[in-house]
Structure formats: structure tokens, C-alpha cells
C-alpha atoms as a PDB file:
ATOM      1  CA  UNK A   1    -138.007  57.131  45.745  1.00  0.00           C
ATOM      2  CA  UNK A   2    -137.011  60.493  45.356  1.00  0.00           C
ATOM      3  CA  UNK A   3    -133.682  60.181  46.906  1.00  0.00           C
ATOM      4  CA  UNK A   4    -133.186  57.656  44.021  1.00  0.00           C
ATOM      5  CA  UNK A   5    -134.287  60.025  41.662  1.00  0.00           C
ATOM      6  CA  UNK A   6    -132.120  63.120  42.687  1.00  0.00           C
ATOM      7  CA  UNK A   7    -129.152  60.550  42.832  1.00  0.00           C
ATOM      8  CA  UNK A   8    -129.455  59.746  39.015  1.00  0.00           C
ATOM      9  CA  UNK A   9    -129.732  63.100  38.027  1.00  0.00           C
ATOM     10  CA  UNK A  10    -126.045  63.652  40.024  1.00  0.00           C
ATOM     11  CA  UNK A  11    -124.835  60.971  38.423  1.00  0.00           C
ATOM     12  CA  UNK A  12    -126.478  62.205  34.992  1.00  0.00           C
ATOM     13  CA  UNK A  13    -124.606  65.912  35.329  1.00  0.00           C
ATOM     14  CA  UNK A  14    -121.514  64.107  37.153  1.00  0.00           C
ATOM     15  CA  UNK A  15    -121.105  62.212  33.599  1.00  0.00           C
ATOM     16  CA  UNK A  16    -121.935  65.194  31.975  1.00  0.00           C
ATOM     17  CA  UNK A  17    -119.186  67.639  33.484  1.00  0.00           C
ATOM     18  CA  UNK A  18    -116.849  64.720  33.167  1.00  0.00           C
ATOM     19  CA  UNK A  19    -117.106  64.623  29.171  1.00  0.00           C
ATOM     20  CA  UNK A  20    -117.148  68.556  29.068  1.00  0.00           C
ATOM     21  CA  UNK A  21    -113.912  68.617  31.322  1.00  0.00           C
ATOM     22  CA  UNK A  22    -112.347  65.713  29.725  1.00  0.00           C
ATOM     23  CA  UNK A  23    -111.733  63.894  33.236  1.00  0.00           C
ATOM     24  CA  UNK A  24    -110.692  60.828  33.177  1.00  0.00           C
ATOM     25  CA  UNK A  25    -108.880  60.171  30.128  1.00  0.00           C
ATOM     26  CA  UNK A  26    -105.657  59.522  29.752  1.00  0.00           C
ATOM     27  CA  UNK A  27    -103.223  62.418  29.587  1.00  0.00           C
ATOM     28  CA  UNK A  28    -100.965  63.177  26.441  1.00  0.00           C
ATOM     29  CA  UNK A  29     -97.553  64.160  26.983  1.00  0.00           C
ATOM     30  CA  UNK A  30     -95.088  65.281  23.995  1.00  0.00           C
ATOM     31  CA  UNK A  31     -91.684  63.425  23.775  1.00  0.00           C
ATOM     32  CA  UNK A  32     -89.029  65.099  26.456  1.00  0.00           C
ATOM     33  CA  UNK A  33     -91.642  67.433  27.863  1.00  0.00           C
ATOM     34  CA  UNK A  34     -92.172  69.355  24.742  1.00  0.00           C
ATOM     35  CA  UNK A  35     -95.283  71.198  23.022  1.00  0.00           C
ATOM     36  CA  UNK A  36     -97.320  68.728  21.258  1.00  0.00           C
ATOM     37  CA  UNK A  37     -97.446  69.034  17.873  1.00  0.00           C
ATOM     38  CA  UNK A  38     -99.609  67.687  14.934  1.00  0.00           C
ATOM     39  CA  UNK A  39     -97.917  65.518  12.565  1.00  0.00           C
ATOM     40  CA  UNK A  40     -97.146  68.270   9.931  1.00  0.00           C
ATOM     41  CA  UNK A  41     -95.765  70.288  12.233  1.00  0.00           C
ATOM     42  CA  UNK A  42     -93.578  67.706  13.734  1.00  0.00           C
ATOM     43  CA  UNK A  43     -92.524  66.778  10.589  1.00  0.00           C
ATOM     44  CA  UNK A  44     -91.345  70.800   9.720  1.00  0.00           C
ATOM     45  CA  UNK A  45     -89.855  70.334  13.593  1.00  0.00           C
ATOM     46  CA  UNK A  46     -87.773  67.265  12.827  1.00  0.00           C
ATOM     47  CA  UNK A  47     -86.271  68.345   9.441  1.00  0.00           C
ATOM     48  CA  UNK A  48     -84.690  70.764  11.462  1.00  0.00           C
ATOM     49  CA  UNK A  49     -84.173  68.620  14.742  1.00  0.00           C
ATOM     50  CA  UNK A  50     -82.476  66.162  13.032  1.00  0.00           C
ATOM     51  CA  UNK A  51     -79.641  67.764  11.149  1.00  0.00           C
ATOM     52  CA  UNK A  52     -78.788  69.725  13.796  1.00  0.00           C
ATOM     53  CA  UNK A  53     -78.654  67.159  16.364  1.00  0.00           C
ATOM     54  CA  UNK A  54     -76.218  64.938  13.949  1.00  0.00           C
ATOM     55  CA  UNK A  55     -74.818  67.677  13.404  1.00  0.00           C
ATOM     56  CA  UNK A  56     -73.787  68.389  17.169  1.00  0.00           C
ATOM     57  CA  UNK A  57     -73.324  64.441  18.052  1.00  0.00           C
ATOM     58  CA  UNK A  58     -71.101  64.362  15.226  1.00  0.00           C
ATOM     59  CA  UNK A  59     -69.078  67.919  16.459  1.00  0.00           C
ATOM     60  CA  UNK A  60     -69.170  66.202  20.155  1.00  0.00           C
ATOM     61  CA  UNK A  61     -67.842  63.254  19.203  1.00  0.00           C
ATOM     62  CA  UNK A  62     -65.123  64.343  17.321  1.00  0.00           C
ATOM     63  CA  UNK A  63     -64.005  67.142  20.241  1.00  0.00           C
ATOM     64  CA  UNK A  64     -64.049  64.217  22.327  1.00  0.00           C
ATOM     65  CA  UNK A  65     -61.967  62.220  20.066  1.00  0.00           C
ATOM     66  CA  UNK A  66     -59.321  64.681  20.060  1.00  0.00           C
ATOM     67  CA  UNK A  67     -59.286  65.283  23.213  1.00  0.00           C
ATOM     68  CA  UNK A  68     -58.905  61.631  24.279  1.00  0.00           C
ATOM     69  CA  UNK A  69     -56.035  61.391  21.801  1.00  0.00           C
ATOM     70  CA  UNK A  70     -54.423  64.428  23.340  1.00  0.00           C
ATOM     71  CA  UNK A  71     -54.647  62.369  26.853  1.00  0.00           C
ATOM     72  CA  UNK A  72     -53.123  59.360  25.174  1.00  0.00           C
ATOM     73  CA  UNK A  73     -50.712  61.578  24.042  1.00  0.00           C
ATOM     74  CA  UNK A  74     -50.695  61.249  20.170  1.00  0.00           C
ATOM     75  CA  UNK A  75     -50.492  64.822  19.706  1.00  0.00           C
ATOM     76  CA  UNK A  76     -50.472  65.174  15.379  1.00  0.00           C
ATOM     77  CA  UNK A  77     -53.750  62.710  16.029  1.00  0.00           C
ATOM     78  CA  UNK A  78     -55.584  65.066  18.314  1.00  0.00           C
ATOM     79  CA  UNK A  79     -54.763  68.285  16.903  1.00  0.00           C
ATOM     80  CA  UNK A  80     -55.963  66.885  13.460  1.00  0.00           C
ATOM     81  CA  UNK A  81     -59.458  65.903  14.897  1.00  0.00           C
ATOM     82  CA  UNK A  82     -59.303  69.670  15.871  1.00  0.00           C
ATOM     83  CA  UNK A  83     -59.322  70.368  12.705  1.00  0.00           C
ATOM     84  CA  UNK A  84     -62.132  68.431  11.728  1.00  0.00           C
ATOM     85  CA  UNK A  85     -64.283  69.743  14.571  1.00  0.00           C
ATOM     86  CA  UNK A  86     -63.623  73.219  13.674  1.00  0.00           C
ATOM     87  CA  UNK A  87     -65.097  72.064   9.959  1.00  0.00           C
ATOM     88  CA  UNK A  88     -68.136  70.670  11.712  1.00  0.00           C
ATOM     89  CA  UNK A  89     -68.248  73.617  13.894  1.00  0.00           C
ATOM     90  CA  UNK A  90     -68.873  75.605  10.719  1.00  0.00           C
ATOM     91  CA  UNK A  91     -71.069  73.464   8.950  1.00  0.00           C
ATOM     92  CA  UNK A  92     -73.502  73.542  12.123  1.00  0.00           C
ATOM     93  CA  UNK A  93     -73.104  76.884  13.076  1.00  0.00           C
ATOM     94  CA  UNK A  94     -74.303  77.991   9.084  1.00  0.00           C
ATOM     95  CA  UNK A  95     -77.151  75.469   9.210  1.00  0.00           C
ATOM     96  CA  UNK A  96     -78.285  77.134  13.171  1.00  0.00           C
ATOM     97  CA  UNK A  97     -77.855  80.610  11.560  1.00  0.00           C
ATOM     98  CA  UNK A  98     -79.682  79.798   8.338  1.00  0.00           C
ATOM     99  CA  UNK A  99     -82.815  78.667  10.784  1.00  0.00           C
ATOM    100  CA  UNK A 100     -82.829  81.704  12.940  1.00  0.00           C
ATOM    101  CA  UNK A 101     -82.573  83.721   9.885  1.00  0.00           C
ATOM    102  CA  UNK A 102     -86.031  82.075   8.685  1.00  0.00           C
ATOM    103  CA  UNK A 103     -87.403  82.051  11.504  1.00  0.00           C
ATOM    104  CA  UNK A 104     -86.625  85.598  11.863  1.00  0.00           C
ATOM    105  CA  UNK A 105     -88.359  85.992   8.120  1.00  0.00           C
ATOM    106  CA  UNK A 106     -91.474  84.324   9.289  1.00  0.00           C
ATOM    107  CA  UNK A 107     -92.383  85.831  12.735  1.00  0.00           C
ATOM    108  CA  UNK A 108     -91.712  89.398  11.139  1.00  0.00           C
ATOM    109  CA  UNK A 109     -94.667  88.671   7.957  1.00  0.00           C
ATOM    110  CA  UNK A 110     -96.876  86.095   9.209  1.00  0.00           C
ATOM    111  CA  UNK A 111     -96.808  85.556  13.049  1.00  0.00           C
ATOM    112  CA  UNK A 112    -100.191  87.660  14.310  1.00  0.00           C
ATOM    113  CA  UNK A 113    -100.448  85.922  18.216  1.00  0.00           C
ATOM    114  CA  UNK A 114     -98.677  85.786  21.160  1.00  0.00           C
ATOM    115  CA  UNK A 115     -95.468  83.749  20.840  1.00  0.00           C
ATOM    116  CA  UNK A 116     -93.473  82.024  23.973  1.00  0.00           C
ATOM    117  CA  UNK A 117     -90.051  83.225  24.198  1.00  0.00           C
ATOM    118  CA  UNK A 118     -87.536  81.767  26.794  1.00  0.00           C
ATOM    119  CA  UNK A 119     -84.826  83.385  28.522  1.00  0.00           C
ATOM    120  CA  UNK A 120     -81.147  82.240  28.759  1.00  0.00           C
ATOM    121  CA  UNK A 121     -80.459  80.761  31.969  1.00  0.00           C
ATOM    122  CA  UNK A 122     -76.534  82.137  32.377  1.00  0.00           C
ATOM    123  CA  UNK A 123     -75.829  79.957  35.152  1.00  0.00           C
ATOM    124  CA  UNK A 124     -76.186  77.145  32.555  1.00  0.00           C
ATOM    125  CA  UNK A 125     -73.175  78.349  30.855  1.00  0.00           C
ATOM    126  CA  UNK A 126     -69.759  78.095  31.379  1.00  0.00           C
ATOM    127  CA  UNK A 127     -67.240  80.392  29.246  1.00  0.00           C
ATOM    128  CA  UNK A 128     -66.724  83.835  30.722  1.00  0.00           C
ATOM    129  CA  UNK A 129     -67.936  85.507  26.796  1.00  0.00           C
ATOM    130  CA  UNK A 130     -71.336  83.778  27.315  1.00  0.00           C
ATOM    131  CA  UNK A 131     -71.903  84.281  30.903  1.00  0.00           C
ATOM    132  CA  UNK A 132     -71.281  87.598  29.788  1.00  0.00           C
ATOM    133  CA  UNK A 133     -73.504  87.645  26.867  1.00  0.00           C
ATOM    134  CA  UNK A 134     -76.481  85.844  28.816  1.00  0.00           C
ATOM    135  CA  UNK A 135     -76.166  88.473  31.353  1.00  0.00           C
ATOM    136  CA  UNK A 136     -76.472  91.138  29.023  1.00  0.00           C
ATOM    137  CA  UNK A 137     -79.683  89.337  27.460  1.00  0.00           C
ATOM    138  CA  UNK A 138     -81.383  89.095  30.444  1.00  0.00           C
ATOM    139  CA  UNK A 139     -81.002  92.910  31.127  1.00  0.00           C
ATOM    140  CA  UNK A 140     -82.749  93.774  27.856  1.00  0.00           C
ATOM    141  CA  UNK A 141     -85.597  91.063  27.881  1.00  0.00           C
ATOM    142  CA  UNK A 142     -86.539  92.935  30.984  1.00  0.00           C
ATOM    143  CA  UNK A 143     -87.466  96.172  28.851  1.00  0.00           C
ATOM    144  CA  UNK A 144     -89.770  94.343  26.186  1.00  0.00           C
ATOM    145  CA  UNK A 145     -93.028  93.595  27.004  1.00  0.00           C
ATOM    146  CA  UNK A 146     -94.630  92.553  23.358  1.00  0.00           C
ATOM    147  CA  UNK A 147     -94.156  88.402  23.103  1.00  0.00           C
ATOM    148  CA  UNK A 148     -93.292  88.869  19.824  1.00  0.00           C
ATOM    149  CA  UNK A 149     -91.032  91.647  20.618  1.00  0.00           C
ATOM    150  CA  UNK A 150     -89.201  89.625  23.267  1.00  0.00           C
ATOM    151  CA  UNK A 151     -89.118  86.452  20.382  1.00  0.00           C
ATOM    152  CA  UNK A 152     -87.272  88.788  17.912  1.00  0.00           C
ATOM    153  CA  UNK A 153     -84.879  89.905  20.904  1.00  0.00           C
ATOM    154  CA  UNK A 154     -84.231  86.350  21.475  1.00  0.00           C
ATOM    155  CA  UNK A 155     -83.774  85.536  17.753  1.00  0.00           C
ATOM    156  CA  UNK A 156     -81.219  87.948  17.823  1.00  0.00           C
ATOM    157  CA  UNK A 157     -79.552  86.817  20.614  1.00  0.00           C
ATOM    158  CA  UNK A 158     -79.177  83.121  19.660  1.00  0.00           C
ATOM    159  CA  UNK A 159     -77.790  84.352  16.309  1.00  0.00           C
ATOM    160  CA  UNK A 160     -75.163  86.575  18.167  1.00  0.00           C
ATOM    161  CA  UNK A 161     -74.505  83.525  20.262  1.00  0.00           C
ATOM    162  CA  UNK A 162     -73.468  81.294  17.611  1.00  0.00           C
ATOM    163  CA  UNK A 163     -71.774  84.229  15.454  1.00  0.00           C
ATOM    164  CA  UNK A 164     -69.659  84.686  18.754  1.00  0.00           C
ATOM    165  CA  UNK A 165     -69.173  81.642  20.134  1.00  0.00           C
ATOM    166  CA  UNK A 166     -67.916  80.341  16.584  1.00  0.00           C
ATOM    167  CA  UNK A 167     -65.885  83.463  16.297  1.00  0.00           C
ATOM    168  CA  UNK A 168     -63.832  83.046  19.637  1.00  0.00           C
ATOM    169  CA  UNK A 169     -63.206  79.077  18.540  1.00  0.00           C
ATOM    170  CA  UNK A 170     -61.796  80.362  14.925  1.00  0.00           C
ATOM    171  CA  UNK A 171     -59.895  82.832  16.751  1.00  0.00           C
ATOM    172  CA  UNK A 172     -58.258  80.219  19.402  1.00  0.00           C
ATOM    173  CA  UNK A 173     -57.696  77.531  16.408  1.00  0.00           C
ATOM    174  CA  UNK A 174     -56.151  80.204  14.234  1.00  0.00           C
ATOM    175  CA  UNK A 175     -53.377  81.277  17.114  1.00  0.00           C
ATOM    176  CA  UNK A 176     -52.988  77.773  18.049  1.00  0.00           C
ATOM    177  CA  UNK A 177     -52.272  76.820  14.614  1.00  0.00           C
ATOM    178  CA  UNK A 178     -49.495  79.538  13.734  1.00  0.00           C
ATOM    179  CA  UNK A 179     -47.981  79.694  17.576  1.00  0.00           C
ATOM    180  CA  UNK A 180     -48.315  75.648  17.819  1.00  0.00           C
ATOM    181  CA  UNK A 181     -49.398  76.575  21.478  1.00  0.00           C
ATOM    182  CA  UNK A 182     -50.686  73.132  22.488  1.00  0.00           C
ATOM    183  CA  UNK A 183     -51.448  74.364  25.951  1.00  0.00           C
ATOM    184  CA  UNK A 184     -54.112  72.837  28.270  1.00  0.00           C
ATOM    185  CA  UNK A 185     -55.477  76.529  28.713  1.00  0.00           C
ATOM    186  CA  UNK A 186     -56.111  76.056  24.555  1.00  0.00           C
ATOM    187  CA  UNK A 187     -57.869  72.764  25.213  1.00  0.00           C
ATOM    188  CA  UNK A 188     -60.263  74.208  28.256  1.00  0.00           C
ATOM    189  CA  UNK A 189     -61.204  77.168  25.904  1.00  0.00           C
ATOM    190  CA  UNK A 190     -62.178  74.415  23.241  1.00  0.00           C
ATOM    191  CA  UNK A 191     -64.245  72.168  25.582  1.00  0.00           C
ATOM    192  CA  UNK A 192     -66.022  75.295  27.586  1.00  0.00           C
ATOM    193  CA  UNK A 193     -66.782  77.223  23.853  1.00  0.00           C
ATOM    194  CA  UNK A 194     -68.270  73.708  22.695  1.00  0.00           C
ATOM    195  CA  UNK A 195     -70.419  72.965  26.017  1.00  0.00           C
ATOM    196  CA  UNK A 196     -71.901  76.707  25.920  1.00  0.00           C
ATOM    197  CA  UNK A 197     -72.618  76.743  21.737  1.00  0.00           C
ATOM    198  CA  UNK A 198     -74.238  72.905  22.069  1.00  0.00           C
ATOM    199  CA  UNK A 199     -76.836  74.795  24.611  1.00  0.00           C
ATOM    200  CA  UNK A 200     -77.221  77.246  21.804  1.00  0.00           C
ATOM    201  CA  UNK A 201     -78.029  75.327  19.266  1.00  0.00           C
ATOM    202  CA  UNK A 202     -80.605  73.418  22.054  1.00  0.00           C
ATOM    203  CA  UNK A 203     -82.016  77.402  22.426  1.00  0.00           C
ATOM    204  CA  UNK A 204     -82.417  77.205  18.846  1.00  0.00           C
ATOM    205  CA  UNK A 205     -84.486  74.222  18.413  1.00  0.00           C
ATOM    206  CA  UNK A 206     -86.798  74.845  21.219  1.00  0.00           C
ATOM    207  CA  UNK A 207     -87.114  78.630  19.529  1.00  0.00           C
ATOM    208  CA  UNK A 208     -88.034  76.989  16.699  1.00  0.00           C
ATOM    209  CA  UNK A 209     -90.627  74.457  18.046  1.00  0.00           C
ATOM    210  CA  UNK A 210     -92.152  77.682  19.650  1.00  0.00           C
ATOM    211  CA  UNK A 211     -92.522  79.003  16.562  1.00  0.00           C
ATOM    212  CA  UNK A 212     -93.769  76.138  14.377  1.00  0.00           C
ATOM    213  CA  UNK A 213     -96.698  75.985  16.796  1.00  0.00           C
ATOM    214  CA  UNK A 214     -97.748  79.221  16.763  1.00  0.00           C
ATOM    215  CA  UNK A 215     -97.374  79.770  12.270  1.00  0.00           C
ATOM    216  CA  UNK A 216    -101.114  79.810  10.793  1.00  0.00           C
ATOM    217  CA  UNK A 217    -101.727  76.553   8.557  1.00  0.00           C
ATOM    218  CA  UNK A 218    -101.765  78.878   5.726  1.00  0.00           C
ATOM    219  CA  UNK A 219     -97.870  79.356   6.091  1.00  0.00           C
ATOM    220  CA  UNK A 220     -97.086  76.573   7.143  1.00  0.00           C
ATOM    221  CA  UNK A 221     -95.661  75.127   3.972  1.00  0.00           C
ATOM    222  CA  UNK A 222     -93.864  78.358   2.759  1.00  0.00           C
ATOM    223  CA  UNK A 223     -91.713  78.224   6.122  1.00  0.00           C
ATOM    224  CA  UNK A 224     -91.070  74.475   5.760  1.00  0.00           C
ATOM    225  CA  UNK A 225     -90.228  74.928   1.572  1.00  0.00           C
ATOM    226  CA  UNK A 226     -87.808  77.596   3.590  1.00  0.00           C
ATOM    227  CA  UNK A 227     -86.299  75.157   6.317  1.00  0.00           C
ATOM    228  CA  UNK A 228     -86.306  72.540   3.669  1.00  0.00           C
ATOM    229  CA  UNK A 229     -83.814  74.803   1.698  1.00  0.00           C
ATOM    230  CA  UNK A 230     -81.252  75.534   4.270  1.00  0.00           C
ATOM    231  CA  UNK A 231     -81.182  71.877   5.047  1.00  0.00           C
ATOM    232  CA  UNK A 232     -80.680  71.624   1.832  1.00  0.00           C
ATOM    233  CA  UNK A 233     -78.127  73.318   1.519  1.00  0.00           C
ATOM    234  CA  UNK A 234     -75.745  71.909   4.256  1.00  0.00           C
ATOM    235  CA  UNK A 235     -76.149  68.541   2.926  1.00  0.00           C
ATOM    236  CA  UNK A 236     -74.646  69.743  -0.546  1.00  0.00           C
ATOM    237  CA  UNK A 237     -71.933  71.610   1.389  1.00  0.00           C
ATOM    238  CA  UNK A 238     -71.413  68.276   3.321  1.00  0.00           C
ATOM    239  CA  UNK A 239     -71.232  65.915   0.093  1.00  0.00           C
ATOM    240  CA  UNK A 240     -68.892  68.576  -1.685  1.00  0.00           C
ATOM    241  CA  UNK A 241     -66.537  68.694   1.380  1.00  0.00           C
ATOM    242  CA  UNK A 242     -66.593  64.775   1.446  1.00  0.00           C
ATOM    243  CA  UNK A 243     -65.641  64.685  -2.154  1.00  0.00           C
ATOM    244  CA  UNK A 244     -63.215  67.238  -1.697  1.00  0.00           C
END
């Protein structure tokens, strides 16, 4: 009888633990492996998400475009594609900028916890400026020890990332267009520049996700009134270039 008794009260404390511990329930994973978020948050994450991911589809496919034209050869095609990808390369790389620039804002005034930061992984990149670059930020993450130190490094970072990757694809477009050098070394610059700012603007969003899950509720809706407004603005840019 008293075996029975002690076994109850094990199964009494088993059920116990298993409610404090949350064992067996079914686990919650975010979308893509991501940090869950609650449904304001993910709605401040995917105003952002989402016109910046159009926004690099649309810069993809029309590299891609281009190039396939150039294959086909239909030169005067191609090289005007380039010109509408280095148009869309703009747009996107104002809208990123505009976001690390709030971002920057925000964790400066209101951020008061520890904040993930991530590192740039320079093997994933592929043009000798950003293997370069990545190198270089790797170097000085080492020195900062303060999360929200090593967050501002890497805001600063991403933001010279897109400011130079943007740069050297102006400055390749702009001496292609007055030489009307056509070259395949031209082309590789193009595609290698693209592939290493897309990660960037990846960097940027995860950055960002980091972020919106570590703002207080409190300001919350001042940094999403401040998202909302530089998505804002690259929509009106976008309608007044279409019009144009």
C-alpha cells in the first residue's frame, strides 16, 4: 500500500515539474529560424522586410535580365536594363540607409539591455572591396566588448557597406557609360558588387529584427511612426520616377 502511495506522489511532482518546465508541448519555431516576435513587432519587422525584399527581387531580376540579354547578344537591350538596375540600386540602397540611420537613432536614446549583434562572415562574400571591408570589421568587433557597443559598430558597418558597395557600382556604370567598355570584366564587377550588397541588405534586416525585439513597448510606436516614414518615402520617390 505504501509503494502505491509513494508512486502517486512521483507521479503528482512528475506532473508538476512537467507544467513548471513546459515539457511536453509542442515547440514554437519563428519562420526561417528567426526570433519570434509578437504580432506588433512583426508587423514593425515586415514594413521593413517587405520593401526591401521587393526591392532586391526586383534589382535581381532586372541584373539578371540584362545579363541574359547580353548572352543573347542584344547589346542596346542589356546595357539599358543596366540602367534600370543602377536606378533600383539607388532606390534600395536609400531605403537600407534610411533604416540603419533609425535604427541607429533608436538604440542610441532608448535601447537600455543587452542587444545581439552578428558578425560579417567574409568568406560569404565575393568582391575583393568587401572581403576587404569584412576583414577589417572583424578586427574591430574584437576590441568592443559592450553589446550595444558592438550593435553601433555593426550599424556602422552595414551603412559603410551599402555607401561603398553602391559607390564602386556608380563608379563602374559611370566609366562604362562614357568609355562604352562593354567588357566581361565590367559585367563580373556588376554581378559580384550585386551578390555581396544583396547579403547586406540581408545584414540589415536581421540587424533590424534584433533590434525590434529588444525596443521597450513604450517606443515601440515612435520607431515604427519612424520606419513607417522612410518607407514612406521610397514609395513617393518610386511613383514620381514612374511618372517621370
Amino acid at each position: 500500500m505504501k509503494w502505491l502511495l509513494g508512486l502517486g506522489v512521483l507521479l503528482l511532482v512528475g506532473l508538476m515539474l512537467r507544467r513548471v518546465l513546459h515539457l511536453g508541448r509542442p515547440e514554437v519555431f519563428s519562420p526561417k529560424g528567426l526570433l519570434p516576435l509578437t504580432p506588433e513587432r512583426e508587423a514593425v519587422y515586415q514594413s521593413a522586410a517587405r520593401e526591401i525584399e521587393t526591392q532586391a527581387a526586383i534589382l535581381g531580376i532586372s541584373l539578371n535580365d540584362a545579363i541574359e540579354e547580353r548572352d543573347a547578344q542584344h547589346d542596346d537591350i542589356a546595357w539599358r536594363l543596366v540602367r534600370l538596375s543602377i536606378c533600383e540600386w539607388e532606390r534600395l540602397a536609400d531605403i537600407t540607409t534610411g533604416l540603419l540611420t533609425v535604427m541607429t537613432k533608436h538604440l542610441e536614446r532608448l535601447v537600455r539591455v543587452a542587444v545581439p549583434a552578428r558578425n560579417l562572415v567574409t568568406r560569404h562574400f565575393r568582391s575583393t572591396t568587401m572581403l576587404e571591408y569584412a576583414q577589417l570589421h572583424k578586427l574591430l568587433d574584437q576590441m568592443v566588448v559592450s553589446s550595444k557597443l558592438r550593435l553601433q559598430l555593426h550599424l556602422r558597418v552595414l551603412r559603410g557597406a551599402v555607401e561603398t558597395l553602391t559607390g564602386e557600382v556608380q563608379r563602374a556604370y559611370r566609366y562604362a557609360e562614357q568609355t562604352h567598355d562593354r567588357s566581361p570584366e565590367i559585367w563580373t564587377q556588376f554581378d559580384l558588387t550585386f551578390h555581396d550588397f544583396d547579403l547586406v541588405t540581408k545584414e540589415v534586416l536581421l540587424a533590424f529584427r534584433g533590434l525590434v525585439v529588444c525596443l521597450p513597448d513604450p517606443a515601440l510606436k515612435l520607431f515604427a511612426t519612424d520606419v513607417n516614414n522612410v518607407i514612406r518615402h521610397s514609395v513617393r520617390e518610386t511613383v514620381a520616377t514612374a511618372d517621370w
